[in-house]
N, C-alpha and C. Protein backbone atom coordinates (compact mmCIF):
# COMPACT_ATOMS: atom_id res chain seq x y z
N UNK A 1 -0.99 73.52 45.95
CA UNK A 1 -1.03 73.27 47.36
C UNK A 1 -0.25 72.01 47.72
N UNK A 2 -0.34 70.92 46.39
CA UNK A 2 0.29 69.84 47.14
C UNK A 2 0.39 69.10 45.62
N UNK A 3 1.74 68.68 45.97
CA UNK A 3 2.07 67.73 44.50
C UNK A 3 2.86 66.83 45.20
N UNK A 4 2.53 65.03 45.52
CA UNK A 4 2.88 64.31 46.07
C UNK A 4 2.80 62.92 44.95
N UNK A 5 3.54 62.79 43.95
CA UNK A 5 3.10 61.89 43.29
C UNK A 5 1.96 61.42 42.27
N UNK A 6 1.13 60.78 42.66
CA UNK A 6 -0.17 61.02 42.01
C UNK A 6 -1.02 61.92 42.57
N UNK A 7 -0.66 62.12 43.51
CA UNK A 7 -1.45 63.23 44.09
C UNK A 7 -1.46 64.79 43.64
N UNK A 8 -2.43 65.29 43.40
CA UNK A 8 -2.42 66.78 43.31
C UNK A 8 -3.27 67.83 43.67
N UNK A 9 -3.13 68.20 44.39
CA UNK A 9 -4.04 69.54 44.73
C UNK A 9 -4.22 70.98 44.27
N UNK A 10 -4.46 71.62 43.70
CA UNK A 10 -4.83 73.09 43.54
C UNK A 10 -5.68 74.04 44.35
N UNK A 11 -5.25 75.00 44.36
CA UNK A 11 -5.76 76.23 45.11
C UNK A 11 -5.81 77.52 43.93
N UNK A 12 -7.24 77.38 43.40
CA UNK A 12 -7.59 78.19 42.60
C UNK A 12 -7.60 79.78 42.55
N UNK A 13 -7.08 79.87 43.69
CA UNK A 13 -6.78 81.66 44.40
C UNK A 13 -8.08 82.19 43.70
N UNK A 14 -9.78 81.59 44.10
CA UNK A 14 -10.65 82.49 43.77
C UNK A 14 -10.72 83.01 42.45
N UNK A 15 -10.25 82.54 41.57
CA UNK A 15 -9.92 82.84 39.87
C UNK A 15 -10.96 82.40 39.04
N UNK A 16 -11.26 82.59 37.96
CA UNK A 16 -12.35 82.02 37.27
C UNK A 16 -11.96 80.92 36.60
N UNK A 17 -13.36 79.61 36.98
CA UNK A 17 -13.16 78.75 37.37
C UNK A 17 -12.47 77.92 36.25
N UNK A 18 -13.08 78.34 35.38
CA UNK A 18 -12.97 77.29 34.00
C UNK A 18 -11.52 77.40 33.85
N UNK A 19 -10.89 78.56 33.66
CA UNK A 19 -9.33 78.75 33.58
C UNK A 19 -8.54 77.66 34.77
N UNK A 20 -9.09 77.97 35.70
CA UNK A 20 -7.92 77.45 36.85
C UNK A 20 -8.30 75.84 36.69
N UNK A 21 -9.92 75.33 36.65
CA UNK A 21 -10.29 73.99 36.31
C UNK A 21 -9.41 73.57 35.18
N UNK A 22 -8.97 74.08 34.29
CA UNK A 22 -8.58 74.05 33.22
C UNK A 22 -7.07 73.67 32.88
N UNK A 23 -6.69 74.60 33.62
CA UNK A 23 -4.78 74.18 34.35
C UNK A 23 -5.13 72.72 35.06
N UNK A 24 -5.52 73.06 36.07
CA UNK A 24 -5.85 71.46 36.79
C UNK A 24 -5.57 70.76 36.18
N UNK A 25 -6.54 70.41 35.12
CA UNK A 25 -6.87 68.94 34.55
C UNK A 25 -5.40 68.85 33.57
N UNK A 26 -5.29 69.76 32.80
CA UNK A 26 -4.06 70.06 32.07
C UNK A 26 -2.60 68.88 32.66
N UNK A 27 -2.85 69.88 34.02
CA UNK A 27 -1.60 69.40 34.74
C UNK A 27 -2.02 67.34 35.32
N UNK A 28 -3.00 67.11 35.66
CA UNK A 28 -3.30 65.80 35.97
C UNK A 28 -3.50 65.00 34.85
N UNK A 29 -3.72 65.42 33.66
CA UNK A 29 -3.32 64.74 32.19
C UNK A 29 -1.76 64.26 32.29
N UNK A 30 -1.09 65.10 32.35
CA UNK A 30 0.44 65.23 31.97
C UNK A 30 1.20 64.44 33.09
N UNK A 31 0.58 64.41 34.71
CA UNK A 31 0.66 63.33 35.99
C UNK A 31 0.79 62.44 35.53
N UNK A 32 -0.47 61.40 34.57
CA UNK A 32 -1.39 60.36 34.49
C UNK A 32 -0.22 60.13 33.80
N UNK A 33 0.21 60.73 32.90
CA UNK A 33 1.06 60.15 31.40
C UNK A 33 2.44 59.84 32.38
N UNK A 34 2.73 60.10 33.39
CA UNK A 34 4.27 59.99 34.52
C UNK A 34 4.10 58.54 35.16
N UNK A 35 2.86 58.55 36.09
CA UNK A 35 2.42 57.76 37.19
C UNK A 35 1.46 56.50 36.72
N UNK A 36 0.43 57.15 35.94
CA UNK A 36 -0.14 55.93 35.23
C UNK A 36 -1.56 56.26 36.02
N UNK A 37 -1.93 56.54 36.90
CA UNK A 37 -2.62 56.87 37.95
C UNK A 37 -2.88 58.48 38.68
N UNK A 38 -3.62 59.55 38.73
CA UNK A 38 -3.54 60.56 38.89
C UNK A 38 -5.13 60.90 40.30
N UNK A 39 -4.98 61.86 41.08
CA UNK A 39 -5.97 61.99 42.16
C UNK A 39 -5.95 63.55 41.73
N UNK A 40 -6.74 64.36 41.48
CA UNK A 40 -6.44 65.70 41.40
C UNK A 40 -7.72 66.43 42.10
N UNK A 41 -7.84 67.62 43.03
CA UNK A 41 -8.87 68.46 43.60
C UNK A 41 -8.23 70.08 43.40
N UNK A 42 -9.55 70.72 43.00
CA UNK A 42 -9.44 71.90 43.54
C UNK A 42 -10.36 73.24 44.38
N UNK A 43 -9.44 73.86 44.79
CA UNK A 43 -9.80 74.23 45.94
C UNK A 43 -10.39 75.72 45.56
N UNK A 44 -11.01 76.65 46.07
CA UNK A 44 -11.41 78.48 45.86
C UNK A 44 -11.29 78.81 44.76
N UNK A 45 -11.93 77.98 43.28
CA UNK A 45 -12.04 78.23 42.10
C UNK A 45 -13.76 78.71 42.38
N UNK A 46 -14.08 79.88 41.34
CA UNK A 46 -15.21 79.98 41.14
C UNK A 46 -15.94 78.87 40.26
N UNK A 47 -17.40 79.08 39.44
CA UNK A 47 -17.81 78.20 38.96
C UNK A 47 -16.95 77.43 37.70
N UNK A 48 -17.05 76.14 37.48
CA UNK A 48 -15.78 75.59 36.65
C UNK A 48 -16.53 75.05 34.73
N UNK A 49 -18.16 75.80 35.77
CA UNK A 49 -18.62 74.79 34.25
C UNK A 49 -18.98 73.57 33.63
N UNK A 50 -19.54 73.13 32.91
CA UNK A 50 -20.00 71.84 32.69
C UNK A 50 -18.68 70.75 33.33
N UNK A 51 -19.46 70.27 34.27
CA UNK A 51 -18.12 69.30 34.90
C UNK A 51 -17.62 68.02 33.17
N UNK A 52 -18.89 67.78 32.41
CA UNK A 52 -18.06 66.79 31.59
C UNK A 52 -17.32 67.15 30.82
N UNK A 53 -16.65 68.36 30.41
CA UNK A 53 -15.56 68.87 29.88
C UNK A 53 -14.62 68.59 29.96
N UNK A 54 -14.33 67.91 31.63
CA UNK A 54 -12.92 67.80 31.98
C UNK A 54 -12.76 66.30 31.95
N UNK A 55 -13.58 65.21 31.84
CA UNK A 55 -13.77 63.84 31.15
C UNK A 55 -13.33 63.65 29.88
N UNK A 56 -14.19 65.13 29.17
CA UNK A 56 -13.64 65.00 27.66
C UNK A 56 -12.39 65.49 27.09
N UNK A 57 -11.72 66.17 28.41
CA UNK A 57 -10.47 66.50 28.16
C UNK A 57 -9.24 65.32 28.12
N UNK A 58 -9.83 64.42 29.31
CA UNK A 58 -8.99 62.70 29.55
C UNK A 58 -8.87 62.31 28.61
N UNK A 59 -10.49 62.22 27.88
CA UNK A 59 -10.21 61.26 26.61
C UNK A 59 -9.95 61.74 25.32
N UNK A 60 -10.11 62.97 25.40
CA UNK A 60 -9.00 63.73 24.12
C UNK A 60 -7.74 63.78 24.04
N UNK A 61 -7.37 63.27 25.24
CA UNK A 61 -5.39 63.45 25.57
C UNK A 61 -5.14 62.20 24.77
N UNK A 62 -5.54 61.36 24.38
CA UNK A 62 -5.42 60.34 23.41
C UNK A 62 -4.48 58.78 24.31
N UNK A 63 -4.90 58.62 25.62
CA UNK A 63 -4.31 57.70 26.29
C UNK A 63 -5.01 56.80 27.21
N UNK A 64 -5.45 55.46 26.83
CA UNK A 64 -7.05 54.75 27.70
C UNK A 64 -5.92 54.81 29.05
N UNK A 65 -4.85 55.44 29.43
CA UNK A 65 -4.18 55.33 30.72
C UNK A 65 -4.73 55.88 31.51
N UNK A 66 -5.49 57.50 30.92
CA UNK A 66 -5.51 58.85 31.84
C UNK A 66 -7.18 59.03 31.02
N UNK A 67 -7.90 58.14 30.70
CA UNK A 67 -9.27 58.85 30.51
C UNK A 67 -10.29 57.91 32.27
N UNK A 68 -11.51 59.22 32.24
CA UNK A 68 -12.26 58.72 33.38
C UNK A 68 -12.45 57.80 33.34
């Protein structure tokens, strides 16, 4: 929906959630590692699942730049 820098938005086109949550964070990992700084939301994803997954995804990317 919107890629402005650190900014990013997604529009989950109603998809299951964990997948599209999943791209998200993917893609705002790979931001963080550009900008240093990353804002990411998304939008008409179904349920996404244990939200701390995607914390433990920050700090598995192996960078104290881009963890929560």
């Amino acid at each position: 929906m919107k890629d402005d820098g650190p900014i990013l938005m997604f529009d989950g086109l109603r998809g299951y959630g964990r997948c599209v949550a999943g791209e998200a964070m993917s893609a705002a990992i790979a931001r963080c590692r550009q900008t240093g700084i990353v804002a990411v939301t998304l939008a008409n994803a179904h349920h996404i699942g244990r939200v701390g997954a995607y914390g433990e995804m920050t700090s598995g990317a192996g960078s104290s730049r881009c963890t929560s």
